[in-house]
Structures are given as C-alpha cells and as structure tokens.
C-alpha atoms as a PDB file:
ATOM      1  CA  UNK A   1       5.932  18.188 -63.078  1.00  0.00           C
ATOM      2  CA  UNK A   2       9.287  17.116 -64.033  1.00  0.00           C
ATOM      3  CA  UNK A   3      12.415  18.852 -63.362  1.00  0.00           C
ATOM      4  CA  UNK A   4      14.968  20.455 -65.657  1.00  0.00           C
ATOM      5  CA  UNK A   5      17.405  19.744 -64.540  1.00  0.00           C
ATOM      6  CA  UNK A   6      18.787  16.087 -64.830  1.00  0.00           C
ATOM      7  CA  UNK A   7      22.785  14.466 -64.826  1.00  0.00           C
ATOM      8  CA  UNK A   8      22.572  11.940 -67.793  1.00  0.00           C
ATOM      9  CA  UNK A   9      26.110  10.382 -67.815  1.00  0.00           C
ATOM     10  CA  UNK A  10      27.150   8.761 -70.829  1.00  0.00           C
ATOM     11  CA  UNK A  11      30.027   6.475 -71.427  1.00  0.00           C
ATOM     12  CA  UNK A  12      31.863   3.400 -73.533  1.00  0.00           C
ATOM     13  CA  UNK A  13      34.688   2.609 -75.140  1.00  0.00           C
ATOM     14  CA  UNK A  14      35.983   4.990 -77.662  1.00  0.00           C
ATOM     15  CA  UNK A  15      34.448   4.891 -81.218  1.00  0.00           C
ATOM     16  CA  UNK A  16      31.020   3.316 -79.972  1.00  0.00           C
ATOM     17  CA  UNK A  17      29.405   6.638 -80.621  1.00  0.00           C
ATOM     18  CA  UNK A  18      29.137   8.850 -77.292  1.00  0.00           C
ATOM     19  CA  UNK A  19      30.541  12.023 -78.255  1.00  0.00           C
ATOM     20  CA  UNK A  20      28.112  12.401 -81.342  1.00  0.00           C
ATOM     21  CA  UNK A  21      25.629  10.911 -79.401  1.00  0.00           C
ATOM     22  CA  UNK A  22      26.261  13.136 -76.655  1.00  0.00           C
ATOM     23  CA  UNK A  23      26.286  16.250 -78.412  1.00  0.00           C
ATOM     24  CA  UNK A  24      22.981  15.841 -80.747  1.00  0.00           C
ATOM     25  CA  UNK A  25      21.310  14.498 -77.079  1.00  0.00           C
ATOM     26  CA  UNK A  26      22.319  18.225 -75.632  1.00  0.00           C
ATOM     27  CA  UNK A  27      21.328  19.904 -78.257  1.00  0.00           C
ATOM     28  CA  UNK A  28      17.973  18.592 -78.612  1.00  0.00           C
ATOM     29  CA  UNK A  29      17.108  18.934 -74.862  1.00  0.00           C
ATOM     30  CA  UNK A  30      19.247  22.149 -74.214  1.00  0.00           C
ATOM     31  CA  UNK A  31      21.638  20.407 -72.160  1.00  0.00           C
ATOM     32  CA  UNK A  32      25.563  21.301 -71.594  1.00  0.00           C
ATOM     33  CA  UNK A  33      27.238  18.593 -73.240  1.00  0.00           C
ATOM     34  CA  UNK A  34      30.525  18.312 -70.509  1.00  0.00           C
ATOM     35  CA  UNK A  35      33.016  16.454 -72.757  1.00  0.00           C
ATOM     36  CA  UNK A  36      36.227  14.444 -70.202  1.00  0.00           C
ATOM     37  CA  UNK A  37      38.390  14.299 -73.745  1.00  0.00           C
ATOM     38  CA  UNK A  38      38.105  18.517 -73.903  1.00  0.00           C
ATOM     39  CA  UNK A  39      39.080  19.141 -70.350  1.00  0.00           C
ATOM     40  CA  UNK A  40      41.774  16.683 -70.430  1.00  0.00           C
ATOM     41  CA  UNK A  41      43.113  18.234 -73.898  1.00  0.00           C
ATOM     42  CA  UNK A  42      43.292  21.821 -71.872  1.00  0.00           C
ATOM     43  CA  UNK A  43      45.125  20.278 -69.527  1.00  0.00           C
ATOM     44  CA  UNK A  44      47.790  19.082 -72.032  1.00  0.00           C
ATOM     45  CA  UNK A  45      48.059  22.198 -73.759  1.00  0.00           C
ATOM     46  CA  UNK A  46      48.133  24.615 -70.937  1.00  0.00           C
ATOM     47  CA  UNK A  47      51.228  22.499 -69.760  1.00  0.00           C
ATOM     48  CA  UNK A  48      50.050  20.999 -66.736  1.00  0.00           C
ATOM     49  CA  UNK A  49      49.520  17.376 -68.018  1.00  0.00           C
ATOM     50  CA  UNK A  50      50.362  14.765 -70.756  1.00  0.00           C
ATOM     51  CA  UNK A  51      48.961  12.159 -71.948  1.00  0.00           C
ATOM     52  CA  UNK A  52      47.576   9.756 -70.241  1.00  0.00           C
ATOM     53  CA  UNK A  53      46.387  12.962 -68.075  1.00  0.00           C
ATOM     54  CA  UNK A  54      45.086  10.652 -64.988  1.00  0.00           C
ATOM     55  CA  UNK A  55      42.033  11.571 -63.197  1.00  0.00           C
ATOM     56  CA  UNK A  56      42.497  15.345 -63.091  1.00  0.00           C
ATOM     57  CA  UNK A  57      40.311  15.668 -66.036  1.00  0.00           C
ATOM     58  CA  UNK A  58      37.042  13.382 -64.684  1.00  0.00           C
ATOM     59  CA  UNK A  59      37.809  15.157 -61.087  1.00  0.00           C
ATOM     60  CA  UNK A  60      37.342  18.668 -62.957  1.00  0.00           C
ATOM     61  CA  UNK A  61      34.238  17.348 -64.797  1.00  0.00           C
ATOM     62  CA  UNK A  62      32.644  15.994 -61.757  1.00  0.00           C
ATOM     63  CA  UNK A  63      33.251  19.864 -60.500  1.00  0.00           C
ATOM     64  CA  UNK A  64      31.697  21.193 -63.636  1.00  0.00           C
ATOM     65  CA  UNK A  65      28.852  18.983 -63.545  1.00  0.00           C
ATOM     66  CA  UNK A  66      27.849  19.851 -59.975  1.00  0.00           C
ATOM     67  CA  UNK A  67      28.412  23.540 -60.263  1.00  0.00           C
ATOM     68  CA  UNK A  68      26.039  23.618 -63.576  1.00  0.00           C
ATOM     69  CA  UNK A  69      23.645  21.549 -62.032  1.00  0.00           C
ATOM     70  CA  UNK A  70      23.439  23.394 -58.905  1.00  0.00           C
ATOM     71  CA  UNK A  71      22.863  26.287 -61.649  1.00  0.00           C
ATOM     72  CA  UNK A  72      19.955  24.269 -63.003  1.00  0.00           C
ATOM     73  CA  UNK A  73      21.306  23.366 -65.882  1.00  0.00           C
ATOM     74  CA  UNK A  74      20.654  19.420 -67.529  1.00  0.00           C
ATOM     75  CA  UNK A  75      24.067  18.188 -68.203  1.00  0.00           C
ATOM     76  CA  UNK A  76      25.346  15.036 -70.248  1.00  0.00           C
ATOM     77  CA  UNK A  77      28.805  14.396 -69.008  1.00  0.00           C
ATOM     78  CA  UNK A  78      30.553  11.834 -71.649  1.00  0.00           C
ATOM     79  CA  UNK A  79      33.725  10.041 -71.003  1.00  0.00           C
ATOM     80  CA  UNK A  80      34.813   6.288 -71.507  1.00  0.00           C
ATOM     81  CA  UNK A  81      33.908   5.941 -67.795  1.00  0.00           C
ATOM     82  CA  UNK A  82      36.192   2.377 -67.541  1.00  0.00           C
ATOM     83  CA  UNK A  83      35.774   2.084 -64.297  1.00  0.00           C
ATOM     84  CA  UNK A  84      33.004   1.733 -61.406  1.00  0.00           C
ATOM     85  CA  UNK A  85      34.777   4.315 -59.091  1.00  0.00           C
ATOM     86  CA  UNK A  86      34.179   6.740 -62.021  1.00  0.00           C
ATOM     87  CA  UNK A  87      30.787   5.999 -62.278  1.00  0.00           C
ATOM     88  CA  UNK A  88      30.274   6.408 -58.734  1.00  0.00           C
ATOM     89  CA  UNK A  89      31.951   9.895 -58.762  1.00  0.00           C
ATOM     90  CA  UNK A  90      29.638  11.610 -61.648  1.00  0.00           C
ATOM     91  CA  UNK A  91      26.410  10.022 -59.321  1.00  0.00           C
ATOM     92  CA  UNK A  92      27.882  11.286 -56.238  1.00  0.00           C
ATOM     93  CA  UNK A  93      27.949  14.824 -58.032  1.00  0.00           C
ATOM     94  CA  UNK A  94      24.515  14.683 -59.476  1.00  0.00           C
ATOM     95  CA  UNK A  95      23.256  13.605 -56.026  1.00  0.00           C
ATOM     96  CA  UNK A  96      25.274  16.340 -54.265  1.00  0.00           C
ATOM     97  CA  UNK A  97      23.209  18.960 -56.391  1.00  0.00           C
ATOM     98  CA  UNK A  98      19.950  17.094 -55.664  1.00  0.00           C
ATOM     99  CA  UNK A  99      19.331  16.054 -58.996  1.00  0.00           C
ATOM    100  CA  UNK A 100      18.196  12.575 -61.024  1.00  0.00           C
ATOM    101  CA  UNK A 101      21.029  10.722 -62.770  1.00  0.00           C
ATOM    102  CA  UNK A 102      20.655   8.377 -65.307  1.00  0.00           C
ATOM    103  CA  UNK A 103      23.337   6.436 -66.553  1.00  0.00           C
ATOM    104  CA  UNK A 104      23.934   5.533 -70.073  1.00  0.00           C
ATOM    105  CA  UNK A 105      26.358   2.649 -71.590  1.00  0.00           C
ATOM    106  CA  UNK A 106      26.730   3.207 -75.548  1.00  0.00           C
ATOM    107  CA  UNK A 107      28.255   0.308 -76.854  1.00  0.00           C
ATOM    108  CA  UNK A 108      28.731  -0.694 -80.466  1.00  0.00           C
ATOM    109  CA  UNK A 109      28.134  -4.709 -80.768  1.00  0.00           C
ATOM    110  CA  UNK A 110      29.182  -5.137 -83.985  1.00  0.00           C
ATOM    111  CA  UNK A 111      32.991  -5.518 -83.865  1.00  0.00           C
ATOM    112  CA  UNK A 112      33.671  -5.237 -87.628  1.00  0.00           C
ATOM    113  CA  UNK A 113      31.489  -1.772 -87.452  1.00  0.00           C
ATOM    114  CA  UNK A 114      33.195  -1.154 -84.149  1.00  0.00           C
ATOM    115  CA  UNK A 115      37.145  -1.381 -85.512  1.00  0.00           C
ATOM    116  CA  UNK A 116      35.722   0.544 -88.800  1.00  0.00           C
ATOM    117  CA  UNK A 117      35.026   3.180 -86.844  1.00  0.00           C
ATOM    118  CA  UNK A 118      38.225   3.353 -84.546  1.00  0.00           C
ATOM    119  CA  UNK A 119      39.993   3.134 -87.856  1.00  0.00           C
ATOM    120  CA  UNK A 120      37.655   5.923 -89.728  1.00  0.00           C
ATOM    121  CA  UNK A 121      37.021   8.598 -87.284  1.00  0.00           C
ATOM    122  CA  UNK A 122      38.754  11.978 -87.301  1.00  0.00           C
ATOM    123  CA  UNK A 123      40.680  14.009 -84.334  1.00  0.00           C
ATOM    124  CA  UNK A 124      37.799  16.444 -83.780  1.00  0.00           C
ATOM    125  CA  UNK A 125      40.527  17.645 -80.638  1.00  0.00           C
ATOM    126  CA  UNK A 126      43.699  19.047 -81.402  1.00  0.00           C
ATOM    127  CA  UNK A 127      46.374  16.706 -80.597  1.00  0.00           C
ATOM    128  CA  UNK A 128      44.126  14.409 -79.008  1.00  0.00           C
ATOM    129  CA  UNK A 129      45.488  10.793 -79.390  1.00  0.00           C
ATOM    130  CA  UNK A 130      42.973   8.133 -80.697  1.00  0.00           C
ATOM    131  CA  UNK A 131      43.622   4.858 -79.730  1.00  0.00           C
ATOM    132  CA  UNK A 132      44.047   1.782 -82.328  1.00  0.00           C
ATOM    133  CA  UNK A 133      41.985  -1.222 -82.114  1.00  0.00           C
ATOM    134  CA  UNK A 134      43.857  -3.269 -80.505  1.00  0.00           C
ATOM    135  CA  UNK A 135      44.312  -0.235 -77.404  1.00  0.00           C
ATOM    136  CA  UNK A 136      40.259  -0.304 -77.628  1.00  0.00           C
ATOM    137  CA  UNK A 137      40.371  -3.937 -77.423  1.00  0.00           C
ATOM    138  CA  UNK A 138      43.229  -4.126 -74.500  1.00  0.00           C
ATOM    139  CA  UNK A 139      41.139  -1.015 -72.585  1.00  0.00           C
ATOM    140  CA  UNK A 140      40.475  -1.766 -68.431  1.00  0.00           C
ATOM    141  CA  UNK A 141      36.987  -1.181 -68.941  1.00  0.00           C
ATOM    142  CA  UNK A 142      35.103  -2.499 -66.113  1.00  0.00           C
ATOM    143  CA  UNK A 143      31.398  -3.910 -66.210  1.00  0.00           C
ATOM    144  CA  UNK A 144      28.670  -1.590 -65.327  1.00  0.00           C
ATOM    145  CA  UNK A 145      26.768  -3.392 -62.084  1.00  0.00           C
ATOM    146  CA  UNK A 146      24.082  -1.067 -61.840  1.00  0.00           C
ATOM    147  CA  UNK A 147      21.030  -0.415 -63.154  1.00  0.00           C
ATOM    148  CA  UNK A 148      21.593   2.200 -66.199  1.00  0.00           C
ATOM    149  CA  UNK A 149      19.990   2.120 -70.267  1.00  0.00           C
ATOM    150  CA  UNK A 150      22.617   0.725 -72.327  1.00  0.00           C
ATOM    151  CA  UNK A 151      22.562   1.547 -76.142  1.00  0.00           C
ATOM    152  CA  UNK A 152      23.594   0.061 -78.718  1.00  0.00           C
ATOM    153  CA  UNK A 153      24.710   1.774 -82.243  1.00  0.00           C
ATOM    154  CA  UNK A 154      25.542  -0.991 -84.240  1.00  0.00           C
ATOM    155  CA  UNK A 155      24.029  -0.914 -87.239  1.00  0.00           C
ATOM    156  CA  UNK A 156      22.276   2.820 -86.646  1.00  0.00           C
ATOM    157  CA  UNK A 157      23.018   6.467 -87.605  1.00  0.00           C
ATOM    158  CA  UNK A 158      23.154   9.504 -85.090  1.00  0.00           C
ATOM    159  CA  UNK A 159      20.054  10.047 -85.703  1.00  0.00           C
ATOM    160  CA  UNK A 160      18.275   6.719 -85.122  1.00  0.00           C
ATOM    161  CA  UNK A 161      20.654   6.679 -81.975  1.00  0.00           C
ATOM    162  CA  UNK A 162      19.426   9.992 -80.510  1.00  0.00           C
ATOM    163  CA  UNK A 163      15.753   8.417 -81.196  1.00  0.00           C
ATOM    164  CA  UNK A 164      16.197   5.160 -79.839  1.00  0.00           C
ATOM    165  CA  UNK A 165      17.644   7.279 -76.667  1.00  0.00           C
ATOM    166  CA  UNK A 166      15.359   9.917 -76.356  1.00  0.00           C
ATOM    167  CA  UNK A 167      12.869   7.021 -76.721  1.00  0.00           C
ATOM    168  CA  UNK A 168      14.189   5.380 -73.845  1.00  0.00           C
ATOM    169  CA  UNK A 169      14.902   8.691 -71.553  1.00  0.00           C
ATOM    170  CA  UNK A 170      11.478   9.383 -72.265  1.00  0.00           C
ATOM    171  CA  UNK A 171      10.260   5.716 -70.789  1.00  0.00           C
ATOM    172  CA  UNK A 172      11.882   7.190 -67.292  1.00  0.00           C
ATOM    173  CA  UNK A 173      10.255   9.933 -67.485  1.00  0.00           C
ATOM    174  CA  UNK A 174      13.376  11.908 -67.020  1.00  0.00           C
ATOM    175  CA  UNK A 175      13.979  13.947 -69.775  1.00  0.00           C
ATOM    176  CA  UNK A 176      14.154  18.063 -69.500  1.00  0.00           C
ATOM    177  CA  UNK A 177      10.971  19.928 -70.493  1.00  0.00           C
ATOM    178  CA  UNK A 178      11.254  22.896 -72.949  1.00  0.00           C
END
C-alpha cells in the first residue's frame, strides 16, 4: 500500500507556472499547498523583513513542511528553489519526517510564452514584487543535479499541466491515495 503522506517539492523560475500548478496539484490530491512567496509576504508585512526577505522564509517553510508531514499530511512546497542548498533543505525535511520526496522542476521552454507571462500575470500577493524579464533572465538559478521530473508548460494550460504531472507522479507510484 502506498503512503499518504508524500513531500512533492516544486520549483522554477517565476512565471513558468508553479504556483497554479501547485495549487490545482493540492487540491486534487488533498495536499497543503506550502507557498515560500506567502510566508515571505507575512514576513514583510508584520515588519520583520523587506524585500529581498533572505532565507527566513524557505527556513520557515522547511519547518512547516516537516511539522505537517510529521502530521501526515502530503505537502507540495513551491518556491523558485535557485539554488542546490535549497533543494537539499526541503529533502532533508521530508526525510526528517520519514517520508518520500519527489522533486519537481517546472520550466516554461518557450521564451516568447515565458516573457508573455512575466509580463501578463497579476500580483495574486499583496505587495508582492514581480520581477521583469530581464530580473527572470539575470536570476542565480542553479542547475538541478539530481534525479527529479521536470515539466514543462510551454505550450499547455493548467489543466493539461496538472495531467501531464499527475501522469508522471503516478509513473512513481508516489502519489496520495484518497
């Protein structure tokens, strides 16, 4: 029998489609969805940070993660994830809680589609500063060199994202049962 409970980690540069992705993914496998951009907006607005916040917002996420998991609870944790030390931190929690990760690189390959969206999208965050193109383009964002199911969106709606993933999740055997 599979388990429950499961740490799928998503990340990519901003505007390839992780936070929709993310959040139709949780919904449709009762997951919480732990979003980096929320808990670093709280931070802002309770006074305790500006922007850019740092790593106080992926070191309370790796927190929340853990303590949900240890709960039982599947969790999707989505941030840009830039970096491998990142990475390694959200694993690290999912294997402190005894739990599988998978790890999930959305990326949108089509860089016409890609700066339309960066251009299009709305602040779904109060305050929350969206980056240009060219700060998407200039962004450290460090290869992934590990195993992990990378996605891509170009050219596909939410929905034909969340099937191509679920698809895929389902492959590894992996995915929550309801």
């Amino acid at each position: 029998m599979l388990s429950n409970t499961i740490l799928i980690v998503v990340g990519g540069l901003p505007a390839a489609g992780k936070t929709t992705l993310s959040r139709l993914l949780a919904a449709r496998i009762g997951a919480v969805h732990l979003r980096v951009d929320t808990i670093e907006q709280a931070l802002v607005r309770s006074g305790l940070a500006r922007h850019p916040v740092g790593p106080a917002g992926y070191v309370v996420g790796y927190a929340l993660a853990e303590e949900y998991l240890r709960q039982g609870l599947p969790v999707i944790a989505e941030s840009v994830n830039p970096l491998a030390v990142t990475r390694d931190s959200w694993r690290d929690a999912g294997t402190r809680a005894g739990v599988p990760v998978v790890e999930v690189e959305v990326i949108c390959s089509d860089p016409a589609e890609h700066r339309q969206r960066v251009a299009s999208r709305a602040v779904d965050l109060p305050d929350l500063p969206l980056p240009d193109w060219e700060e998407v383009r200039r962004r450290e964002y460090e290869p992934w060199n590990r195993e992990h199911v990378t996605l891509d969106t170009a050219g596909d709606g939410p929905r034909e994202s969340l099937n191509s993933l679920l698809h895929r999740l389902d492959r590894l055997q992996l995915l929550p049962r309801r």
